[in-house]
Protein backbone atom coordinates (compact mmCIF):
# COMPACT_ATOMS: atom_id res chain seq x y z
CA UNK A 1 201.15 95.37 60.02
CA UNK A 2 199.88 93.91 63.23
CA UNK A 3 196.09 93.50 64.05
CA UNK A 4 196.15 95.80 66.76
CA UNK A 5 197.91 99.19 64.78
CA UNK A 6 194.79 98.69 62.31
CA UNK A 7 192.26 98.80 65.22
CA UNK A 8 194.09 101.91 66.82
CA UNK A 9 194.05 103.56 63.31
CA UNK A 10 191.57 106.80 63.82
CA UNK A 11 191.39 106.80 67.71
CA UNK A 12 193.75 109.93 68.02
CA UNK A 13 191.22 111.85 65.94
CA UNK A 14 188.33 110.76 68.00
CA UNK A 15 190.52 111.79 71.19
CA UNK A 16 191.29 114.99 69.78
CA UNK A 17 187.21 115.62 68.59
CA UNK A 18 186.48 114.80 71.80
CA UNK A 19 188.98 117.13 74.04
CA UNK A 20 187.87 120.04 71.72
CA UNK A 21 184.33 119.22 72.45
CA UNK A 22 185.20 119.50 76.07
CA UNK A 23 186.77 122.71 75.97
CA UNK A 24 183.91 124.04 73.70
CA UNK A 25 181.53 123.41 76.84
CA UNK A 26 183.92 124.57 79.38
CA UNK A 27 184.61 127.88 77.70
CA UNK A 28 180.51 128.39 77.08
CA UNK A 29 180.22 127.83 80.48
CA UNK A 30 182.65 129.97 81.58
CA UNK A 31 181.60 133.19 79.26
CA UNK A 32 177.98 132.49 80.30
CA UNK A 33 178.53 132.68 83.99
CA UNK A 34 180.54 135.76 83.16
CA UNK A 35 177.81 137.54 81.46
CA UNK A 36 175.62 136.40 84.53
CA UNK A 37 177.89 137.91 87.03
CA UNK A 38 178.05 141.19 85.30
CA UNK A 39 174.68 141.52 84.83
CA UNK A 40 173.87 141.02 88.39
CA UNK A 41 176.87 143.66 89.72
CA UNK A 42 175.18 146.16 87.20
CA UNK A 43 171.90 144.94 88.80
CA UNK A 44 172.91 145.25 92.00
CA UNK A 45 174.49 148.63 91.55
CA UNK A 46 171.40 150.31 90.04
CA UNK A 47 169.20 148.64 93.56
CA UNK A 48 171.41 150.30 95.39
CA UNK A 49 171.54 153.42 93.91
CA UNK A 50 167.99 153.31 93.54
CA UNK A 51 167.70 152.97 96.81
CA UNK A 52 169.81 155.96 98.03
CA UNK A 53 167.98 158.25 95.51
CA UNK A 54 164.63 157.02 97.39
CA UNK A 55 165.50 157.57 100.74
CA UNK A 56 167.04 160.37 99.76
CA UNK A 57 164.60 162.49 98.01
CA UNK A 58 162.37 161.19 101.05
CA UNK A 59 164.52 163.62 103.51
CA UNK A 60 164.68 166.24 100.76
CA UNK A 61 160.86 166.74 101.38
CA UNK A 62 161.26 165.73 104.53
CA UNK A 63 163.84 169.00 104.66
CA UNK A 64 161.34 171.36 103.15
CA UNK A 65 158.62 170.58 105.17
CA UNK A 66 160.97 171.63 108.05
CA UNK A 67 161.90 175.09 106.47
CA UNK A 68 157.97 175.77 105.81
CA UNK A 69 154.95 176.35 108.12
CA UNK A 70 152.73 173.38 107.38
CA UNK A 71 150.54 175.58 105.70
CA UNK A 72 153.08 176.66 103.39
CA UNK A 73 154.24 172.97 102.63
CA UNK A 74 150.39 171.87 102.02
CA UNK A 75 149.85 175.02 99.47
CA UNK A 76 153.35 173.81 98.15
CA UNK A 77 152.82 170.33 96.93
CA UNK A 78 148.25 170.79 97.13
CA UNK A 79 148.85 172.60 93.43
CA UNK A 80 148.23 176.33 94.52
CA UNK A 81 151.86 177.50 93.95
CA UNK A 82 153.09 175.13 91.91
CA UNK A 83 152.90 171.21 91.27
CA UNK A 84 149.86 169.32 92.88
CA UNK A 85 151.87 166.46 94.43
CA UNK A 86 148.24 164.02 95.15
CA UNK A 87 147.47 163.77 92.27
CA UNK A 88 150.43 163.73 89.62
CA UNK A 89 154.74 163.23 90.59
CA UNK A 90 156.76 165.47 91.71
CA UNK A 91 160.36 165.59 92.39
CA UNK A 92 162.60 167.84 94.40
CA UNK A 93 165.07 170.41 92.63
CA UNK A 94 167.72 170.25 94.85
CA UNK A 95 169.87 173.10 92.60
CA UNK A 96 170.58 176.07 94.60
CA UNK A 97 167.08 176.68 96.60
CA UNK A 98 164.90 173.45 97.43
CA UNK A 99 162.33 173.34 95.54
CA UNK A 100 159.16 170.93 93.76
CA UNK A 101 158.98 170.35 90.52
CA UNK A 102 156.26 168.67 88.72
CA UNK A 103 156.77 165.51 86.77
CA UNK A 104 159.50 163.27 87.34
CA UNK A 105 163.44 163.77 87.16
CA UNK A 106 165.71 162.17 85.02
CA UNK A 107 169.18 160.87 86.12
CA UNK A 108 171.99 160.09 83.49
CA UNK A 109 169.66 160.67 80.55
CA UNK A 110 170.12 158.87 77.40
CA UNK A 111 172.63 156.05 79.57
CA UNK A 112 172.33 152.83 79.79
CA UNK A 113 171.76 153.50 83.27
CA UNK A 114 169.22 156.09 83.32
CA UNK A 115 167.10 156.38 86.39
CA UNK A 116 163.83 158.40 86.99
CA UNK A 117 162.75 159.50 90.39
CA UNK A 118 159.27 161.37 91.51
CA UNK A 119 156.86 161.11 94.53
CA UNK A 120 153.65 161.27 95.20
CA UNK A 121 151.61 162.20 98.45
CA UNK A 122 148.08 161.16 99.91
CA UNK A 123 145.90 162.76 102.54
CA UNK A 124 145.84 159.61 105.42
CA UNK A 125 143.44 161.79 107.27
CA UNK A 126 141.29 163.53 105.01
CA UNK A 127 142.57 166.99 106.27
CA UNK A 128 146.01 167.08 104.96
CA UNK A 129 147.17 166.91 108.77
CA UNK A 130 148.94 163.69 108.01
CA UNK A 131 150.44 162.88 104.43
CA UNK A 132 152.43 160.37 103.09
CA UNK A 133 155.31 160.24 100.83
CA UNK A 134 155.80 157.68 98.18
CA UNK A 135 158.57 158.00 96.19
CA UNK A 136 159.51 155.84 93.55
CA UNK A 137 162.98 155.58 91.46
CA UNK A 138 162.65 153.15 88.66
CA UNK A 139 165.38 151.97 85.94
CA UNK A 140 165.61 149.79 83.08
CA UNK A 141 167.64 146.66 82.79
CA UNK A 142 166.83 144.84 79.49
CA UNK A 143 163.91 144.88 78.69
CA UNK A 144 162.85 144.40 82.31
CA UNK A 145 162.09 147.59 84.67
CA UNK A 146 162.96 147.71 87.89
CA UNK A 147 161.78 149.65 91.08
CA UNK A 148 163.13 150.73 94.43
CA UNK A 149 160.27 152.83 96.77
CA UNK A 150 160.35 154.00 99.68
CA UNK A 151 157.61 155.49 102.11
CA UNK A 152 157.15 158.35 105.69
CA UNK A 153 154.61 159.96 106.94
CA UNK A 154 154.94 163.19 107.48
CA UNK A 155 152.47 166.01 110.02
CA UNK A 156 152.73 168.97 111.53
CA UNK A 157 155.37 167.88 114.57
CA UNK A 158 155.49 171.74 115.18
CA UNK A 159 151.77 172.26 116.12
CA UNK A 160 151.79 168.59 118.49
């Protein structure tokens, strides 16, 4: 046998090792950036819809302070008729007749993308001529939770 088929003796195992090694990191790579991108579509997704929910349960009170006198809408969400919206949430019940409900409301309970939605109000004034309205939708991703608020002011635009 020649010198140099002894020396090569081994080096298409090493080759091979090596090429498998590559792969190895190419396909973690690839599986890890996968796992990334669908954890920021689901992410994304549950901003957005967060989002929505907010602004929409903003013009849902937004709505039934339009089909009440301000008084009304004050004794409303102040606690005499039902929930007292300053100090604890609320949500609106948007099932057949408007109404608020104390506490907050649950979307897709028991999911892996449940969502909870309420809002709160605060006198600005003092004299509940000018209130505003917090709502906040929150979901959990992991182990982190995640918000999406948004915030009007509503008054009396009939009595101005």
């Amino acid at each position: 046998m020649s010198l140099k088929k002894l020396n090569e003796k081994g080096l298409g195992l090493i080759e091979t090792l090596l090429a498998l090694g590559v792969a190895i990191i190419i396909v973690t790579s690839m599986v890890s950036l996968a796992i990334f991108t669908l954890r920021s579509s689901l992410q994304n997704k549950l901003l957005i819809t967060g989002t929505q929910l907010a602004n929409q349960e903003v013009e849902l009170v937004r709505a039934y302070r339009d089909s009440h006198s301000w008084v009304d809408f004050i004794d409303e969400i102040d606690g005499s008729v039902s929930a007292n919206c300053f100090v604890s949430d609320c949500y609106m019940d948007n099932v057949g007749v408007l109404t608020i409900e104390s506490g907050e409301q649950v979307i897709n309970a028991g999911s892996t993308e449940e969502i909870r939605k309420s809002f709160r109000l605060v006198d600005i004034n003092g004299d509940q001529s000018l209130v505003r309205v917090a709502v906040t939708v929150s979901w959990q991703l992991g182990s982190d939770v995640k918000f999406a608020h948004n915030y009007t002011e509503l008054s009396d635009w009939r009595s101005q």
